[in-house]
Protein backbone atom coordinates (compact mmCIF):
# COMPACT_ATOMS: atom_id res chain seq x y z
CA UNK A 1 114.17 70.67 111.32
CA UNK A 2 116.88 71.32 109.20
CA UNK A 3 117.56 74.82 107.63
CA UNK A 4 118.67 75.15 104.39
CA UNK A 5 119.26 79.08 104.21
CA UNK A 6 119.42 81.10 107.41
CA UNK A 7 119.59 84.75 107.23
CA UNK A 8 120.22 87.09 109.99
CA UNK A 9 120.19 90.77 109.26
CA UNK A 10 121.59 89.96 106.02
CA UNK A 11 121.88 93.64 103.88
CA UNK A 12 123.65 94.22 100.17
CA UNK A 13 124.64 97.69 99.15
CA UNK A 14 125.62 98.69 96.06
CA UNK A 15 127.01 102.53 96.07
CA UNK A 16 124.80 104.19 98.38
CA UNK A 17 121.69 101.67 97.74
CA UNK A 18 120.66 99.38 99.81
CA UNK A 19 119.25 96.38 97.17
CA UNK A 20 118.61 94.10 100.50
CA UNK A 21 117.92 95.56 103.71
CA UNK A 22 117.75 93.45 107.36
CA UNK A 23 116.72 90.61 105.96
CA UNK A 24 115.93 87.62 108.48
CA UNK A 25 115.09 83.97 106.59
CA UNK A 26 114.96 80.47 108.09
CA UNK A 27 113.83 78.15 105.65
CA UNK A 28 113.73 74.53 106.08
CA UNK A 29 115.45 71.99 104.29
CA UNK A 30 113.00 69.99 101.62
CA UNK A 31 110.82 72.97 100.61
CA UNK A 32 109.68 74.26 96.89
CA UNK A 33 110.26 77.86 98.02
CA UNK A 34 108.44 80.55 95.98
CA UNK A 35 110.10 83.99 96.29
CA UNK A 36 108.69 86.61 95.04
CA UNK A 37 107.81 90.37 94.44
CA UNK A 38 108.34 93.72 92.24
CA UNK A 39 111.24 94.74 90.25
CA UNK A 40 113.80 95.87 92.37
CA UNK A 41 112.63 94.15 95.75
CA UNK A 42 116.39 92.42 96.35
CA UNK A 43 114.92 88.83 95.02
CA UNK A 44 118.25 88.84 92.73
CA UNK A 45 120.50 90.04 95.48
CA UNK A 46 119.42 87.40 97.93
CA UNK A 47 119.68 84.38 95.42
CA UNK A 48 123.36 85.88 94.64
CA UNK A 49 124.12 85.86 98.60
CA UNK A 50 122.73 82.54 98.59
CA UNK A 51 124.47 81.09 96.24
CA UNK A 52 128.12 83.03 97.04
CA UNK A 53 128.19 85.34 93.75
CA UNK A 54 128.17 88.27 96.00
CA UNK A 55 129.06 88.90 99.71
CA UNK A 56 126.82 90.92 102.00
CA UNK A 57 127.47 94.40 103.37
CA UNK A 58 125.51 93.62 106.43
CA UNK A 59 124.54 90.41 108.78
CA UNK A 60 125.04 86.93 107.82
CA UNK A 61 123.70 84.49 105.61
CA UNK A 62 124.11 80.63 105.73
CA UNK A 63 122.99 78.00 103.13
CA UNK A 64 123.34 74.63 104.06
CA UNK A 65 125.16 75.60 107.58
CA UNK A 66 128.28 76.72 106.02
CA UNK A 67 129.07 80.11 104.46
CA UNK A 68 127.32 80.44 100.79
CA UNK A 69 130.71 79.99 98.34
CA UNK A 70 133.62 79.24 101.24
CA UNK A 71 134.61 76.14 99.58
CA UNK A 72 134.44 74.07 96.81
CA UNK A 73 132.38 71.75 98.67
CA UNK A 74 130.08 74.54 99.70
CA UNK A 75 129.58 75.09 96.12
CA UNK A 76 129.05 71.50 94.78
CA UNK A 77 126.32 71.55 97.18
CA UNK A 78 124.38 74.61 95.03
CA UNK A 79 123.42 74.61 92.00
CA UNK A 80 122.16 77.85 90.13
CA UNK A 81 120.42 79.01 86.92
CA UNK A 82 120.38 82.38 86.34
CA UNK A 83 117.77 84.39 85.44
CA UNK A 84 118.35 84.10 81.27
CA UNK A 85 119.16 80.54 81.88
CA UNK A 86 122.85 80.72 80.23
CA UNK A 87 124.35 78.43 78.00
CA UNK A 88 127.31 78.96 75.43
CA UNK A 89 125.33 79.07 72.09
CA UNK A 90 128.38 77.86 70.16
CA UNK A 91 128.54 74.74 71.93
CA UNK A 92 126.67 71.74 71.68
CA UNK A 93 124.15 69.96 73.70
CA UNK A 94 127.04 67.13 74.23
CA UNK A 95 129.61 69.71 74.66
CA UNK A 96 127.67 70.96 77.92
CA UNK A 97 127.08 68.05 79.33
CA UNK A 98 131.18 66.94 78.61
CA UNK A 99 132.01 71.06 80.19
CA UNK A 100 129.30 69.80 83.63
CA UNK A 101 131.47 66.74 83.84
CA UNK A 102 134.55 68.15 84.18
CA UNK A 103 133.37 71.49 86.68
CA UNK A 104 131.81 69.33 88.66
CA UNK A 105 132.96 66.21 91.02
CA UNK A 106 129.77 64.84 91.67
CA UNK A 107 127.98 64.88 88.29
CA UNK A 108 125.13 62.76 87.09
CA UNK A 109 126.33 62.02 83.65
CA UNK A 110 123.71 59.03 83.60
CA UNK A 111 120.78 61.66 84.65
CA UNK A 112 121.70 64.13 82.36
CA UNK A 113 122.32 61.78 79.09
CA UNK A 114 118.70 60.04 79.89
CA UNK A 115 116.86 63.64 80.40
CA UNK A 116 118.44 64.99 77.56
CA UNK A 117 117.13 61.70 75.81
CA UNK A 118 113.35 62.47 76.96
CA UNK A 119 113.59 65.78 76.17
CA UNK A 120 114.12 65.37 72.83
CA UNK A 121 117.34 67.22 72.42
CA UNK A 122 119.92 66.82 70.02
CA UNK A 123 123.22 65.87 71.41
CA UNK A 124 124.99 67.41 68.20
CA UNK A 125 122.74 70.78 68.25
CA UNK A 126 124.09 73.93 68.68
CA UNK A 127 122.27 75.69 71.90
CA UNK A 128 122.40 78.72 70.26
CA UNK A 129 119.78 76.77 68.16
CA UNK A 130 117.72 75.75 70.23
CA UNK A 131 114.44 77.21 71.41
CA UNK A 132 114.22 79.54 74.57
CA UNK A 133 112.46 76.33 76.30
CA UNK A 134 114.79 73.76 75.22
CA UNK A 135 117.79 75.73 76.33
CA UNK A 136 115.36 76.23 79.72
CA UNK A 137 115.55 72.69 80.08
CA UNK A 138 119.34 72.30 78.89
CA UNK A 139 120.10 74.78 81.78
CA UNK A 140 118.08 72.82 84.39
CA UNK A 141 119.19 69.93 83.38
CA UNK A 142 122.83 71.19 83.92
CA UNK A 143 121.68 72.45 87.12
CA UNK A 144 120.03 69.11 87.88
CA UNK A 145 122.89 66.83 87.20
CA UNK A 146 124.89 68.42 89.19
CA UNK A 147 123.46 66.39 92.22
CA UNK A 148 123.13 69.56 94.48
CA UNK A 149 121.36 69.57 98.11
CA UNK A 150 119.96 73.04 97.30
CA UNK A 151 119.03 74.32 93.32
CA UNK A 152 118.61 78.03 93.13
CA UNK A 153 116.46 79.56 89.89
CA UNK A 154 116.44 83.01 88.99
CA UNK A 155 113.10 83.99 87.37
CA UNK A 156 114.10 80.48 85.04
CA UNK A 157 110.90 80.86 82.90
CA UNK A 158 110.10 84.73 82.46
CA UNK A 159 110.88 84.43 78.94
CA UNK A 160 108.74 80.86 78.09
CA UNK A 161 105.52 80.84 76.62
CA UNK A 162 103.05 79.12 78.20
CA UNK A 163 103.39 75.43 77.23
CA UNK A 164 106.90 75.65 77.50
CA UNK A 165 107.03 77.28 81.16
CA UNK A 166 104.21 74.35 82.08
CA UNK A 167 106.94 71.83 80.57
CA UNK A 168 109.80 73.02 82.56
CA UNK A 169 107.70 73.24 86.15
CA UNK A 170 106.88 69.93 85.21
CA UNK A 171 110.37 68.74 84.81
CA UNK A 172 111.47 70.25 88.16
CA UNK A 173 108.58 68.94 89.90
CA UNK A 174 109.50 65.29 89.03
CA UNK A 175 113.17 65.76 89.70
CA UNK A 176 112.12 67.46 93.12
CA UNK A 177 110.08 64.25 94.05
CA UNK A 178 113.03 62.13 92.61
CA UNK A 179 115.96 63.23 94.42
CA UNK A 180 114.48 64.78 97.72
CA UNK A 181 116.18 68.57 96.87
CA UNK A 182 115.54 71.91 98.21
CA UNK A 183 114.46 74.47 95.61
CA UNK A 184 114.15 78.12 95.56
CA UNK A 185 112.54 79.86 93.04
CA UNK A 186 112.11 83.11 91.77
CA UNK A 187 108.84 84.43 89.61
CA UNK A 188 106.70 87.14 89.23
CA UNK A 189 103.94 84.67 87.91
CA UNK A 190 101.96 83.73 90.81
CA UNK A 191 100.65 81.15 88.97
CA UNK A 192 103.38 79.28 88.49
CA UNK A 193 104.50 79.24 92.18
CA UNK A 194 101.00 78.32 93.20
CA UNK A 195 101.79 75.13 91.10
CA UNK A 196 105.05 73.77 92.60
CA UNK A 197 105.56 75.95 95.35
CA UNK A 198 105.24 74.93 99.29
CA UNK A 199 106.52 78.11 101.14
CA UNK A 200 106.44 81.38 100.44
CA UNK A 201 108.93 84.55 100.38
CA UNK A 202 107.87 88.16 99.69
CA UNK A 203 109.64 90.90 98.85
CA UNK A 204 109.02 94.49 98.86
CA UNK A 205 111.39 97.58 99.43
CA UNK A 206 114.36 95.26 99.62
CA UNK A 207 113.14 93.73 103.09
CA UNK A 208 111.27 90.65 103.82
CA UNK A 209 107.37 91.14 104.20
CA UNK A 210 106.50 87.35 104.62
CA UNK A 211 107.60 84.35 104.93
CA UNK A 212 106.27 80.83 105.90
CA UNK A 213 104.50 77.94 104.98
CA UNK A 214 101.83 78.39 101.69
CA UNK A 215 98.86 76.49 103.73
CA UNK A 216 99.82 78.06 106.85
CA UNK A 217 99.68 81.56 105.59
CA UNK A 218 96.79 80.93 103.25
CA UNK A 219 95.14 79.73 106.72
CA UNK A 220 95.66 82.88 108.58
CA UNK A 221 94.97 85.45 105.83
CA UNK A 222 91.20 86.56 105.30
CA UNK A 223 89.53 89.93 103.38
CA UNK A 224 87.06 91.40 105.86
CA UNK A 225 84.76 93.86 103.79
CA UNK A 226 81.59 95.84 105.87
CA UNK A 227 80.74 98.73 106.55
CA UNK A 228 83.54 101.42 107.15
CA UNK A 229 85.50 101.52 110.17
CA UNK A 230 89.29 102.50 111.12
CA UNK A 231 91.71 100.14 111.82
CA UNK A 232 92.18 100.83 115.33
CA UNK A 233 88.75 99.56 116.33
CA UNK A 234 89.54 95.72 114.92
CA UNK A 235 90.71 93.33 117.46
CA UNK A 236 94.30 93.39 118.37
CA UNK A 237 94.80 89.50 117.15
CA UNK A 238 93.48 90.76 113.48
CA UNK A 239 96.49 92.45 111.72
CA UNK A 240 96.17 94.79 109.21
CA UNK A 241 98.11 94.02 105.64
CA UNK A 242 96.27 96.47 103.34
CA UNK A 243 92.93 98.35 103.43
CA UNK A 244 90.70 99.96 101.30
CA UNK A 245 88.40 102.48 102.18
CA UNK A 246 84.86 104.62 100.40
CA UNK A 247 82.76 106.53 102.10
CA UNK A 248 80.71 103.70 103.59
CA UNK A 249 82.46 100.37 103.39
CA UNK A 250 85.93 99.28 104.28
CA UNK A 251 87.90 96.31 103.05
CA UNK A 252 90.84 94.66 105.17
CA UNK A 253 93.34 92.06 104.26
CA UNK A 254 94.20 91.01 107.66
CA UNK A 255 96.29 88.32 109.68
CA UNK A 256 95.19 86.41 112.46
CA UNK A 257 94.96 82.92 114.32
CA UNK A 258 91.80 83.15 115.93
CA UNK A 259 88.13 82.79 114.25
CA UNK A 260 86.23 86.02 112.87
CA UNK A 261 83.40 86.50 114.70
CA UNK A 262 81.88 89.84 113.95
CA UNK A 263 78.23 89.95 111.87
CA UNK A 264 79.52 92.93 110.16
CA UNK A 265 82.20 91.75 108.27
CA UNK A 266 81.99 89.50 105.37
CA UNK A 267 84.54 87.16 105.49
CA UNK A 268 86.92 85.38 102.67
CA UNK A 269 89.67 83.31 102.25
CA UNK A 270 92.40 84.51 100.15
CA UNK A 271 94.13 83.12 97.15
CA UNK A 272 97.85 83.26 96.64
CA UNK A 273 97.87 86.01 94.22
CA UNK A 274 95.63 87.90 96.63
CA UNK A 275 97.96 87.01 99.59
CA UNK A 276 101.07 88.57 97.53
CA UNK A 277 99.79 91.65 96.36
CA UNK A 278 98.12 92.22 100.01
CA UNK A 279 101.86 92.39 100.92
CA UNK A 280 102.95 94.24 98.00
CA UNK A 281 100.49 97.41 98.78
CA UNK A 282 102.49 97.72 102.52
CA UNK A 283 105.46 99.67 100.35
CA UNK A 284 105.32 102.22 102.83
CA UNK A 285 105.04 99.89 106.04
CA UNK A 286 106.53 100.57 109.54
CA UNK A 287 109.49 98.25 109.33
CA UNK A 288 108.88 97.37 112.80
CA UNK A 289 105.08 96.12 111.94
CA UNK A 290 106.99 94.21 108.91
CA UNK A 291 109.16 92.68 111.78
CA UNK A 292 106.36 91.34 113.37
CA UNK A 293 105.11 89.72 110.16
CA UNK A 294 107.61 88.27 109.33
CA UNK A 295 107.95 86.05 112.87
CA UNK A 296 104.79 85.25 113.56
């Protein structure tokens, strides 16, 4: 299949800090791709690589299977919205869609008018006028019109209420299913990404913990809790993510392909949120155990 960003100890350094470390991704084409994690995990840095805002201080990155930003037809294959979804506030709705037009060769002016039309915005209005989900959906809808193969979105709805982050999911969703695009977006509500989202990316400590299918890994993933016992007396197969101890019962989120046998343990399946934070507690994870993880 496909790959629509392949990474290959891919690292970013700014100063003396590494904001992405070793970081190996293949992600097929034709995926909603969730990436997430804490503040500070590299999930900015890696959509910048991605998208050819910044170049890496270590490996290689491809998006696409050309080098993110080399040309300008690299780039009118990408489209990005950034993270506070930017758009000039002294210029109109129509004066966006006129400045699209003219940055980029391949633009959708027919898309764009009729989703501006649905949405309800004003060509004449003044973005900076405009409510922080209408200029969401102004900024996706740049994004959108664009006609790119891959559409990148920096935490697009951190600042939405509810209702209007529901509104804008639902958008993409529809333009997803419409025009057959790759997507990857970035969120630290779980929720959200459990709504649109068909593969997942975690981030922790600037390195890739996981990465793979949403089914898949919800497939593999189970919390074991029973009476206490170490880690080294589970089955080799079962790998450890987190664990919990007190003095008489022990709780594992583990990873593992073959069936759970074992009377002791009681044994359920994982939700995504459960999944994330599972690889959010290995902070201070053997980077070769992450390694392992991350390829299986």
């Amino acid at each position: 299949m496909t790959s629509v960003l392949q990474a290959q100890g891919l690292g970013r350094k700014y100063g003396k800090r590494w904001a992405l470390r070793e970081c190996g991704l293949d992600i097929p084409a034709g995926h909603v791709v969730g990436l997430v994690g804490p503040n500070g995990a590299g999930k900015t840095t890696l959509l910048k690589l991605a998208s050819g805002q910044l170049e890496p201080s270590a490996g290689d990155i491809t998006v696409l299977g050309g080098r993110p930003g080399s040309t300008p037809a690299q780039l009118a294959r990408v489209g990005f919205v950034a993270q506070d979804t930017p758009v000039y506030a002294g210029l109109t709705v129509a004066d966006h869609l006129r400045l699209g037009a003219r940055l980029n060769l391949q633009w959708d002016a027919a898309m764009a008018g009729d989703r501006i039309a649905r949405l309800g915005l004003v060509p004449k209005q003044r973005a900076g006028k405009l409510s922080g989900g209408q200029r969401a959906q102004l900024a996706l809808t740049l994004g959108l019109a664009k006609r790119p193969d891959l559409l990148i979105l920096d935490e697009p709805v951190a600042s939405l209420d509810p209702l209007a982050r529901r509104e804008f999911l639902q958008g993409l969703m529809e333009a997803t299913a419409e025009r057959q695009l790759s997507v990857v977006l970035s969120s630290h509500l779980v929720s959200d990404l459990e709504r649109v989202c068909d593969f997942l990316v975690v981030l922790v400590d600037s390195r890739v913990r996981i990465a793979g299918e949403t089914d898949r890994l919800l497939a593999t993933h189970y919390r074991l809790s029973g009476p206490r016992r170490d880690p080294d007396r589970l089955p080799a197969d079962q790998h450890v993510i987190s664990a919990r101890h007190t003095d008489r019962q022990s709780t594992y989120v583990i990873r593992t392909d073959s069936p759970i046998h074992d009377p002791a343990w009681t044994v359920t399946r994982l939700g995504l949120e459960d999944l994330v934070l599972a690889y959010m507690e290995q902070r201070t994870a053997d980077p070769r155990e992450v390694a392992l993880e991350v390829r299986r």
